[in-house]
N, C-alpha and C. Protein backbone atom coordinates (compact mmCIF):
# COMPACT_ATOMS: atom_id res chain seq x y z
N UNK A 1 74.36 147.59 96.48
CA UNK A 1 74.86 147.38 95.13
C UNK A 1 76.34 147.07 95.22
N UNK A 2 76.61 145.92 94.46
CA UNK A 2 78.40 146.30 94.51
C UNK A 2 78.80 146.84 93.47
N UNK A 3 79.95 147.29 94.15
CA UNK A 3 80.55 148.19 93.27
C UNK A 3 82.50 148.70 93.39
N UNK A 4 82.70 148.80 92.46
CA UNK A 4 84.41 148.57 92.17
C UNK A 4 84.89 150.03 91.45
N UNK A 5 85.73 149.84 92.14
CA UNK A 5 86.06 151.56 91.94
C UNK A 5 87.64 150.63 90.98
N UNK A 6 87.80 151.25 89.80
CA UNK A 6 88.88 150.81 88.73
C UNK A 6 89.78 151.57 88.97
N UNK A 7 90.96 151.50 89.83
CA UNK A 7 91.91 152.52 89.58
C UNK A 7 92.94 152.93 89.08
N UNK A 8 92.82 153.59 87.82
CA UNK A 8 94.19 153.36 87.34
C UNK A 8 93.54 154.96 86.43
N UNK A 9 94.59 155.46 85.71
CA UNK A 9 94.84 156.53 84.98
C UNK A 9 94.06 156.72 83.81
N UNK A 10 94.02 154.90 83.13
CA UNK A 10 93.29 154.54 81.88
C UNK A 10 92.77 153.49 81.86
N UNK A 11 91.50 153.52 81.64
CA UNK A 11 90.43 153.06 81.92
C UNK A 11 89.95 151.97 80.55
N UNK A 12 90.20 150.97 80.39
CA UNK A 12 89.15 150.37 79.30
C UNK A 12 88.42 149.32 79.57
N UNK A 13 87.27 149.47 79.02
CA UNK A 13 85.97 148.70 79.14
C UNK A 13 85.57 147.95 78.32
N UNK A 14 85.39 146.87 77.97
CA UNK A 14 85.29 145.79 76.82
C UNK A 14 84.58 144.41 76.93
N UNK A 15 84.56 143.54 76.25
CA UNK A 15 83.55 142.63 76.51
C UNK A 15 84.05 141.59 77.52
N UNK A 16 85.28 141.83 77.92
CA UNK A 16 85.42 140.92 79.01
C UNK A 16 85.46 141.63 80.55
N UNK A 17 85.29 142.99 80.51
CA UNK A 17 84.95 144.00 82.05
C UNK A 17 83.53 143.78 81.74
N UNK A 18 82.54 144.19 80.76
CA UNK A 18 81.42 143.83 80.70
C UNK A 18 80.96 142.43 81.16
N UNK A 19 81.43 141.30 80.79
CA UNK A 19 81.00 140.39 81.72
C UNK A 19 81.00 139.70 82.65
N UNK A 20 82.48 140.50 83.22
CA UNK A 20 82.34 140.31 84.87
C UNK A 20 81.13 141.30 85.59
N UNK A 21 81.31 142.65 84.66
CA UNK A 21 80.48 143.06 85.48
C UNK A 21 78.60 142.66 85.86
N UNK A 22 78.28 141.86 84.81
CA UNK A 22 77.23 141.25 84.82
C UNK A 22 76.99 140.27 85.21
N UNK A 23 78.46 139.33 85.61
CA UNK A 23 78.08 138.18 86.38
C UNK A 23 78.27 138.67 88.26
N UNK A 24 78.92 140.53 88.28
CA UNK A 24 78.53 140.69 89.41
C UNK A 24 77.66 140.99 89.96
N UNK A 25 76.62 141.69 88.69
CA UNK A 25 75.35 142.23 89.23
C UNK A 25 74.18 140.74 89.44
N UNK A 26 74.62 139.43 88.57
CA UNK A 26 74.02 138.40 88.72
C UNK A 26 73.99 137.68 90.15
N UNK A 27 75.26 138.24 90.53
CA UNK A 27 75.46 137.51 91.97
C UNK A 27 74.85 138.36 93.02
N UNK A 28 74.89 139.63 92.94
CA UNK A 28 74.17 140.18 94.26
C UNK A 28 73.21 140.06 94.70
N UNK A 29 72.98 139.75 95.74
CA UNK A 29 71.31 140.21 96.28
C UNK A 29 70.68 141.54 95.32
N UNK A 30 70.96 142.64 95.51
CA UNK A 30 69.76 143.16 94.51
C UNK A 30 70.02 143.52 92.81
N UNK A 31 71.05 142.31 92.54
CA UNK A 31 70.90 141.95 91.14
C UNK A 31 71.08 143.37 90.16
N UNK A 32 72.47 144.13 90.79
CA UNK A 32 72.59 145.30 90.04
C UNK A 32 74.32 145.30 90.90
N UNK A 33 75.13 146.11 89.45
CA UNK A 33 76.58 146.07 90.08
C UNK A 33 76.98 147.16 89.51
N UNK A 34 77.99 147.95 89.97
CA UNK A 34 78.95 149.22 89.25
C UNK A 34 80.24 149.06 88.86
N UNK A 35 80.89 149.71 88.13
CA UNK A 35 82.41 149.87 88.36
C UNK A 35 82.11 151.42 87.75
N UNK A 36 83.13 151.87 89.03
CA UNK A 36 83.54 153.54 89.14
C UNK A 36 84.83 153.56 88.51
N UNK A 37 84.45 154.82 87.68
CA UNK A 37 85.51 155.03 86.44
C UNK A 37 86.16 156.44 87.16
N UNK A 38 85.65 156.50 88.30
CA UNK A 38 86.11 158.21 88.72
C UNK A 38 87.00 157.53 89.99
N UNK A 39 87.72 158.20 90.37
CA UNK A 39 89.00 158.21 91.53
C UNK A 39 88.31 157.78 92.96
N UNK A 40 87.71 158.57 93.20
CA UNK A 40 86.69 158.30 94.40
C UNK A 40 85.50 159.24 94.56
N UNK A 41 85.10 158.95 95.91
CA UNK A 41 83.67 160.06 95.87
C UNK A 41 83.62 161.17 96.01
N UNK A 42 85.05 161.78 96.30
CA UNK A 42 85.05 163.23 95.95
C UNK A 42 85.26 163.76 94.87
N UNK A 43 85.52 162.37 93.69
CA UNK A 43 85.94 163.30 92.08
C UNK A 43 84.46 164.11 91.56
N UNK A 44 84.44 165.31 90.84
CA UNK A 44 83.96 166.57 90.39
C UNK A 44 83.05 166.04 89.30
N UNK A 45 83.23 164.57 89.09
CA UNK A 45 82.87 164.52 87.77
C UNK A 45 83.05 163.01 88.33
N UNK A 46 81.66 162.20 88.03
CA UNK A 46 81.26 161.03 88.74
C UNK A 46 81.05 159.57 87.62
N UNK A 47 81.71 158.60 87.48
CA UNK A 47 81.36 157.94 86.03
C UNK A 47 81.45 156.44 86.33
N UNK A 48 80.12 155.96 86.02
CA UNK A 48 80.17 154.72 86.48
C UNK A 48 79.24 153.60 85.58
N UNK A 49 79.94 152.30 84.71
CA UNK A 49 79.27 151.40 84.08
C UNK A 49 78.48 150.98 84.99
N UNK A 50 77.50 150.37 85.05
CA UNK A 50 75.92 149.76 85.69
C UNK A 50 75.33 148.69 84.93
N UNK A 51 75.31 147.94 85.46
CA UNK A 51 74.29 146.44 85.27
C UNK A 51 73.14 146.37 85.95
N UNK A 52 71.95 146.37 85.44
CA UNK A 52 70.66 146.16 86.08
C UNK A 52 70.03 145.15 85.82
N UNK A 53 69.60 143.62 86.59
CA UNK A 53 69.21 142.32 86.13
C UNK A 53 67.85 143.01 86.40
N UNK A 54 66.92 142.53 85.41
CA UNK A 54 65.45 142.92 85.38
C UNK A 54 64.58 142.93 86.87
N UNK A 55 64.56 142.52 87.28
CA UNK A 55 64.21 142.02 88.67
C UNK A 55 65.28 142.68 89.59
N UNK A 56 65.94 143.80 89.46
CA UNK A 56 66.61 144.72 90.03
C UNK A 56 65.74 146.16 90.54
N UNK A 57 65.37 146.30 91.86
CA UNK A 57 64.44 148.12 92.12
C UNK A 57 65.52 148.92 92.29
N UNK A 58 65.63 150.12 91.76
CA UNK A 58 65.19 151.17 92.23
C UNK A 58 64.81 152.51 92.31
N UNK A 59 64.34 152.26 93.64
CA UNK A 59 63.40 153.05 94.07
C UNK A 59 63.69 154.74 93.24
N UNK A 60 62.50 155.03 93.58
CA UNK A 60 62.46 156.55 92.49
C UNK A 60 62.99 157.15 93.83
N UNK A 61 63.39 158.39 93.05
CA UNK A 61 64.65 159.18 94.03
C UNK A 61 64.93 160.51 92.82
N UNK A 62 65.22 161.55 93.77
CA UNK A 62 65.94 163.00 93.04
C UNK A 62 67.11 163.19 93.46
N UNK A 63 67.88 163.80 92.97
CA UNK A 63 69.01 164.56 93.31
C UNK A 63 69.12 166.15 93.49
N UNK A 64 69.31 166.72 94.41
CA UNK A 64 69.13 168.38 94.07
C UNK A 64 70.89 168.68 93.99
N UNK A 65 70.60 169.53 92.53
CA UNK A 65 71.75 170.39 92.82
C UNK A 65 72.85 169.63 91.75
N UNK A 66 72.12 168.47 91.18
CA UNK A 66 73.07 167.50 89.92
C UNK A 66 72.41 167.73 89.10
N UNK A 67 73.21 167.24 87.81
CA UNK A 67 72.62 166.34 86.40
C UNK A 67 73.41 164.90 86.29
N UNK A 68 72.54 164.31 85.54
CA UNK A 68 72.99 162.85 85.19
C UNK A 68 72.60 163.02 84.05
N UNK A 69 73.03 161.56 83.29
CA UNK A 69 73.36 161.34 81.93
C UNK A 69 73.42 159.87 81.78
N UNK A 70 72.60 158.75 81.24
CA UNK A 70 73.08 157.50 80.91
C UNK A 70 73.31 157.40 79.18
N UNK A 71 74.12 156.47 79.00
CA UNK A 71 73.70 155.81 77.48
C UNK A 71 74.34 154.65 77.34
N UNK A 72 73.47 153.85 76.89
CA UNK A 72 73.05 152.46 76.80
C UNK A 72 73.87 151.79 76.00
N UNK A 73 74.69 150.94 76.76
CA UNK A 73 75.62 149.62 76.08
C UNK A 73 74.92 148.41 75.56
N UNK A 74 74.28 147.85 76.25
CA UNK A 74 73.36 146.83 76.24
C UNK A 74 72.51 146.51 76.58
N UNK A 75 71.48 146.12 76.06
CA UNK A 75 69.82 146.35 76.48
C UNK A 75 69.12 147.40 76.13
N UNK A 76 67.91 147.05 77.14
CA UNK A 76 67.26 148.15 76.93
C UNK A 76 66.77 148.94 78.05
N UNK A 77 66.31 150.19 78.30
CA UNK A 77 66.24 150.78 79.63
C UNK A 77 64.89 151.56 79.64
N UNK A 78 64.57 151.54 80.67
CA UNK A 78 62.94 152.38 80.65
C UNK A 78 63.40 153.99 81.86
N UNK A 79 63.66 154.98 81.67
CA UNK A 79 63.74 155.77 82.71
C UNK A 79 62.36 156.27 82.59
N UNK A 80 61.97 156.82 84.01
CA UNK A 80 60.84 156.76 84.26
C UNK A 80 60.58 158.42 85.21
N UNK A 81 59.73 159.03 84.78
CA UNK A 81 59.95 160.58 85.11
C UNK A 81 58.22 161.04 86.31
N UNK A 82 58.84 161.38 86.98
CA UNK A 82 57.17 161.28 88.28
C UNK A 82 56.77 162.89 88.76
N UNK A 83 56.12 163.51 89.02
CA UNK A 83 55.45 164.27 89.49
C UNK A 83 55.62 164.30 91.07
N UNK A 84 55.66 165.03 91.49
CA UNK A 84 55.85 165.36 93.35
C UNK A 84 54.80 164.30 93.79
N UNK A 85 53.53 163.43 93.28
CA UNK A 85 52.72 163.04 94.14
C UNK A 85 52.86 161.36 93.51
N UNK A 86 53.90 161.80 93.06
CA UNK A 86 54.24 160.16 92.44
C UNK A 86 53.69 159.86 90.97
N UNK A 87 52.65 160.51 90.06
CA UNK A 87 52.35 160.33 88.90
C UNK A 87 53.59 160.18 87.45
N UNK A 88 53.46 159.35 86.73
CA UNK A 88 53.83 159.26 85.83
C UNK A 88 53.76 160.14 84.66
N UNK A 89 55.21 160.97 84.62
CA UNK A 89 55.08 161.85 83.67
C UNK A 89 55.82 162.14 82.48
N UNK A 90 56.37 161.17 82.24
CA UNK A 90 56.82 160.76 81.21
C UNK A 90 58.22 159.45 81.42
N UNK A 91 57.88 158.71 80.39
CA UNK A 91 58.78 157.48 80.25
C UNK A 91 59.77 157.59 78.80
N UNK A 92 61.11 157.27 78.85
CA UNK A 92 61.83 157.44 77.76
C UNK A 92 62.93 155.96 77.72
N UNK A 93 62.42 155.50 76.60
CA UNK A 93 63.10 154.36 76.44
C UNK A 93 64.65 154.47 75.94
N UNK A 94 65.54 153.23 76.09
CA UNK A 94 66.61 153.89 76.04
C UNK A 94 67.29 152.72 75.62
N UNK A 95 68.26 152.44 74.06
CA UNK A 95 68.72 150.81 73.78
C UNK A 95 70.06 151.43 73.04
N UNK A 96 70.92 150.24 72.76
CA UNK A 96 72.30 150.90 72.45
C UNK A 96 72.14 151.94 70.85
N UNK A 97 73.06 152.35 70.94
CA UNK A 97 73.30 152.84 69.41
C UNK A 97 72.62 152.47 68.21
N UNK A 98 72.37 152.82 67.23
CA UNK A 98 72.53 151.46 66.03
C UNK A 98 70.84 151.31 65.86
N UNK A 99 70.08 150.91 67.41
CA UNK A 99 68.72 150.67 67.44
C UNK A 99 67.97 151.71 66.87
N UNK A 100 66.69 151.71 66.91
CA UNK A 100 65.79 152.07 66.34
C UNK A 100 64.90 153.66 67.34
N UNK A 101 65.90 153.25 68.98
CA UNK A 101 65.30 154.38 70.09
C UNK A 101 66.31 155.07 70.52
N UNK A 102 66.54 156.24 71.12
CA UNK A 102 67.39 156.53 71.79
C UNK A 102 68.40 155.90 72.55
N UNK A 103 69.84 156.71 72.66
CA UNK A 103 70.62 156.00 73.20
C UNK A 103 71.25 156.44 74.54
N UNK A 104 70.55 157.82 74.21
CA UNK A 104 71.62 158.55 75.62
C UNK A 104 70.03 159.70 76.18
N UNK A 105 70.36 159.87 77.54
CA UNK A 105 69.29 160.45 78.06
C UNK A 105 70.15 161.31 78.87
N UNK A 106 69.85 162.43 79.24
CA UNK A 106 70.37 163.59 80.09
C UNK A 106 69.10 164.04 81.02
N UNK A 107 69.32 164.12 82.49
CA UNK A 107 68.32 165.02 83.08
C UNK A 107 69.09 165.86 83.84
N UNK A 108 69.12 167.15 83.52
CA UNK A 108 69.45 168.25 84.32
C UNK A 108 68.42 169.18 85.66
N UNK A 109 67.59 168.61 85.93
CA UNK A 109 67.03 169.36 87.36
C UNK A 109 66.42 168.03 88.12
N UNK A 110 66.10 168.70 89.07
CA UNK A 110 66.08 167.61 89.82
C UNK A 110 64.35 166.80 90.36
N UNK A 111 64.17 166.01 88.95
CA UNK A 111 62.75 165.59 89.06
C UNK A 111 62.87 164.20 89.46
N UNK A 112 61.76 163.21 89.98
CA UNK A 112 61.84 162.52 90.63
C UNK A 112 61.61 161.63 89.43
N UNK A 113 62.54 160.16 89.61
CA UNK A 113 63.28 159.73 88.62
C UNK A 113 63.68 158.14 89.38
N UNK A 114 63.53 156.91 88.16
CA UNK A 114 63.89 155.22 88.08
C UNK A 114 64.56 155.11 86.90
N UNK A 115 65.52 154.12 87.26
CA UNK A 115 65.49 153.64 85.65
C UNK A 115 64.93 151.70 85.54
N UNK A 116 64.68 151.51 84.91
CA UNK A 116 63.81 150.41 84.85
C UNK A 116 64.34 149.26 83.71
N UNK A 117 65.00 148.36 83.97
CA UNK A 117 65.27 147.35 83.15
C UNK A 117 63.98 146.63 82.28
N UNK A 118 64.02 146.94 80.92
CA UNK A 118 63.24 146.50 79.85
C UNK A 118 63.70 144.92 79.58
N UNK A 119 65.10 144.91 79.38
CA UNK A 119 65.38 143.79 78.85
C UNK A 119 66.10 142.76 80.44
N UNK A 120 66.56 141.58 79.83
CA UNK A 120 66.91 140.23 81.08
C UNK A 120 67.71 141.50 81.72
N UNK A 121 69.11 142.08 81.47
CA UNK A 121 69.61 142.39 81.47
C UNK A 121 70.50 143.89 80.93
N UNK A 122 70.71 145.09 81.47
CA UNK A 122 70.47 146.27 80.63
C UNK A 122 72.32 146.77 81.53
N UNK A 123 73.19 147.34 80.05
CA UNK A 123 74.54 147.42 80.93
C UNK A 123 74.75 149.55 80.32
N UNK A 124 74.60 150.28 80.73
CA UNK A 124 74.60 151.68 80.63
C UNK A 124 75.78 152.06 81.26
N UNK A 125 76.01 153.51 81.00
CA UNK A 125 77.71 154.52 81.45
C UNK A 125 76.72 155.65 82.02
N UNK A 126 76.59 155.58 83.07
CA UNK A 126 75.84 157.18 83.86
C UNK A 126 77.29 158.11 84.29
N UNK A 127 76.66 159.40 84.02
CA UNK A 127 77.80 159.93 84.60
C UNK A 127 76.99 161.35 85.34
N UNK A 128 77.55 161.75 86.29
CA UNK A 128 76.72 162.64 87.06
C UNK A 128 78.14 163.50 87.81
N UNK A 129 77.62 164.77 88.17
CA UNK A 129 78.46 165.35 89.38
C UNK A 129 78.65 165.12 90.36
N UNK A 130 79.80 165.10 90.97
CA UNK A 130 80.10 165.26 92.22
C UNK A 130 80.48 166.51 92.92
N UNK A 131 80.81 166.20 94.20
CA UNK A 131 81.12 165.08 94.89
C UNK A 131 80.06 163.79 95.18
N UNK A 132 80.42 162.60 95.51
CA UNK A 132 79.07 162.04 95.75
C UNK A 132 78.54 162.67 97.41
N UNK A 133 77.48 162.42 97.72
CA UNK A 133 77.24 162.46 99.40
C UNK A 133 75.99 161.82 98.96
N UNK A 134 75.99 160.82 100.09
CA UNK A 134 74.66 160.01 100.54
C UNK A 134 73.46 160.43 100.36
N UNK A 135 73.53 161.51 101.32
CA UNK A 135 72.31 162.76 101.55
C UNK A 135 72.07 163.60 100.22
N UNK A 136 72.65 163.83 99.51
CA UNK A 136 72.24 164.41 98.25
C UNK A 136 70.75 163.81 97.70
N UNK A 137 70.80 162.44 97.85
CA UNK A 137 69.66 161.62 97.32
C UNK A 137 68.28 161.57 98.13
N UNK A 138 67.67 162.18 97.54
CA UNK A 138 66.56 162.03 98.64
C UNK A 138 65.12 160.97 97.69
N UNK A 139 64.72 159.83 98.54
CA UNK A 139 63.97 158.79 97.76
C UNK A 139 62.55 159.11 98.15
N UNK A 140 61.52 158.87 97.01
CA UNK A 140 60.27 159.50 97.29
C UNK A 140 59.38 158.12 98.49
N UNK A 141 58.47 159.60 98.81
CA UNK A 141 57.73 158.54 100.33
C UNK A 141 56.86 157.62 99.46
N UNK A 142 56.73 158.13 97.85
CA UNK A 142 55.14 157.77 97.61
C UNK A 142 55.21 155.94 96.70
N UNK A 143 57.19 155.58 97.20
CA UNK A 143 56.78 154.62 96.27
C UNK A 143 57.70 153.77 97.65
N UNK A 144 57.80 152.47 96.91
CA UNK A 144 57.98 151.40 98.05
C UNK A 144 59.79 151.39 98.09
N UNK A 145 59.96 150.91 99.23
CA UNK A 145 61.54 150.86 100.07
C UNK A 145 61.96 149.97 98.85
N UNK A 146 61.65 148.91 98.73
CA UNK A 146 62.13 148.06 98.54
C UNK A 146 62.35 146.54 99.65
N UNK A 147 61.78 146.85 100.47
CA UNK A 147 62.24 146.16 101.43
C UNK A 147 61.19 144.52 100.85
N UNK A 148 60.12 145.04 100.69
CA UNK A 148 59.09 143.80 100.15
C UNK A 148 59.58 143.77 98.77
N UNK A 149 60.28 143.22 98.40
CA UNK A 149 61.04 142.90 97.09
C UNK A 149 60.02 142.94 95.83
N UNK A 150 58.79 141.85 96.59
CA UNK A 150 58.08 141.47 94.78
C UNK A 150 57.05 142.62 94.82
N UNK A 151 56.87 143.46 96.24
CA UNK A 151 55.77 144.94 95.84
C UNK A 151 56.87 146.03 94.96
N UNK A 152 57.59 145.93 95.42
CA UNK A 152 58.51 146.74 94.70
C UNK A 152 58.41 146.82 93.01
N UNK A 153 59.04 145.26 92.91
CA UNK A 153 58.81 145.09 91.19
C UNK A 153 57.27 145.45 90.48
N UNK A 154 56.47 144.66 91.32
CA UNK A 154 55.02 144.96 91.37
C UNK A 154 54.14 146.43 91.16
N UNK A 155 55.26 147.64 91.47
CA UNK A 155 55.33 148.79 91.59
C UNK A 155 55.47 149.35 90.21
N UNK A 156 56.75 148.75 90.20
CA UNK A 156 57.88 149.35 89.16
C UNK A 156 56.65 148.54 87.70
N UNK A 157 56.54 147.45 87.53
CA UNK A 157 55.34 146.88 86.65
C UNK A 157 54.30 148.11 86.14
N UNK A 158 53.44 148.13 86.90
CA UNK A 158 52.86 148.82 86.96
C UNK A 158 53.09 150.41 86.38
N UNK A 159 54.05 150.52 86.70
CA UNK A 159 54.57 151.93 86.37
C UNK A 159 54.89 152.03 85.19
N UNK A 160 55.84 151.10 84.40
CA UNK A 160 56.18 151.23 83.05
C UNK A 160 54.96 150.81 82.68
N UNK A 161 53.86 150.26 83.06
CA UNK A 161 52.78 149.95 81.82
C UNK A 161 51.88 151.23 82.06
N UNK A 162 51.53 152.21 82.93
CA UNK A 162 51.34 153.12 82.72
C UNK A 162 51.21 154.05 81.87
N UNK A 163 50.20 154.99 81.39
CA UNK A 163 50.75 155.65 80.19
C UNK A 163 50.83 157.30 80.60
């Protein structure tokens, strides 16, 4: 993913950081980009805008020992909630303000968890604890790497049409 760490004291985000940041997530290989609103990966308190182009995985994954938090700038978002054996156990849609669904989602323990681009394009503010560490993340066996790109999506398909 790329990703840009903003550094400065004060931070603003607007429709012209928004669309760089979407023409960076347009440019990457896996079609998803950040900018870090926190100092670095040891800040206590972790905050980062996100672009997800529909055709962006990933993979379901937990965190032990965090909470996270998104809410939705633009688009729309599918987070997607799984069972230890990979089952679908609940889905919560997620679109800006103003709409008609939720706007902000919180998960505090550590269940196995996607978020899933509904719309072309979906731009959210996650914010989670730190410190970051790599290893914190642990990704489930029961769904695909990513490495086969269109099983992946093919996956992720499947999953939001799920009930």
């Amino acid at each position: 993913m790329s990703a840009v760490f903003l550094e400065s004291d004060v931070i603003v985000i607007g429709p012209q950081e928004l669309n760089q940041l979407k023409q960076m997530a347009e440019q990457s290989p896996l079609r998803r980009a950040r900018l870090c609103l926190h100092q670095d990966h040891n800040s206590l308190v972790q905050e980062m805008v996100i672009a997800l182009f529909q055709d962006s995985y990933v993979r379901p994954h937990r965190h032990r020992d965090k909470s996270e938090s998104f809410h939705v700038i633009e688009g729309t978002l599918a987070v997607l909630l799984f069972d230890d054996n990979g089952k679908l156990t609940r889905r919560v849609e997620l679109s800006p303000p103003g709409s008609a669904q939720a706007s902000l989602y919180r998960l505090s323990s550590s269940l196995w968890h996607t978020a899933v681009p509904l719309s072309s394009c979906v731009v959210f503010h996650e914010t989670t604890s730190g410190p970051f560490s790599k290893g914190d993340t642990e990704y489930a066996e029961w769904a695909p790497n990513g490495e086969d790109h269109e099983a992946a999506l093919e996956y992720l398909k499947r999953a939001v049409s799920s009930k």
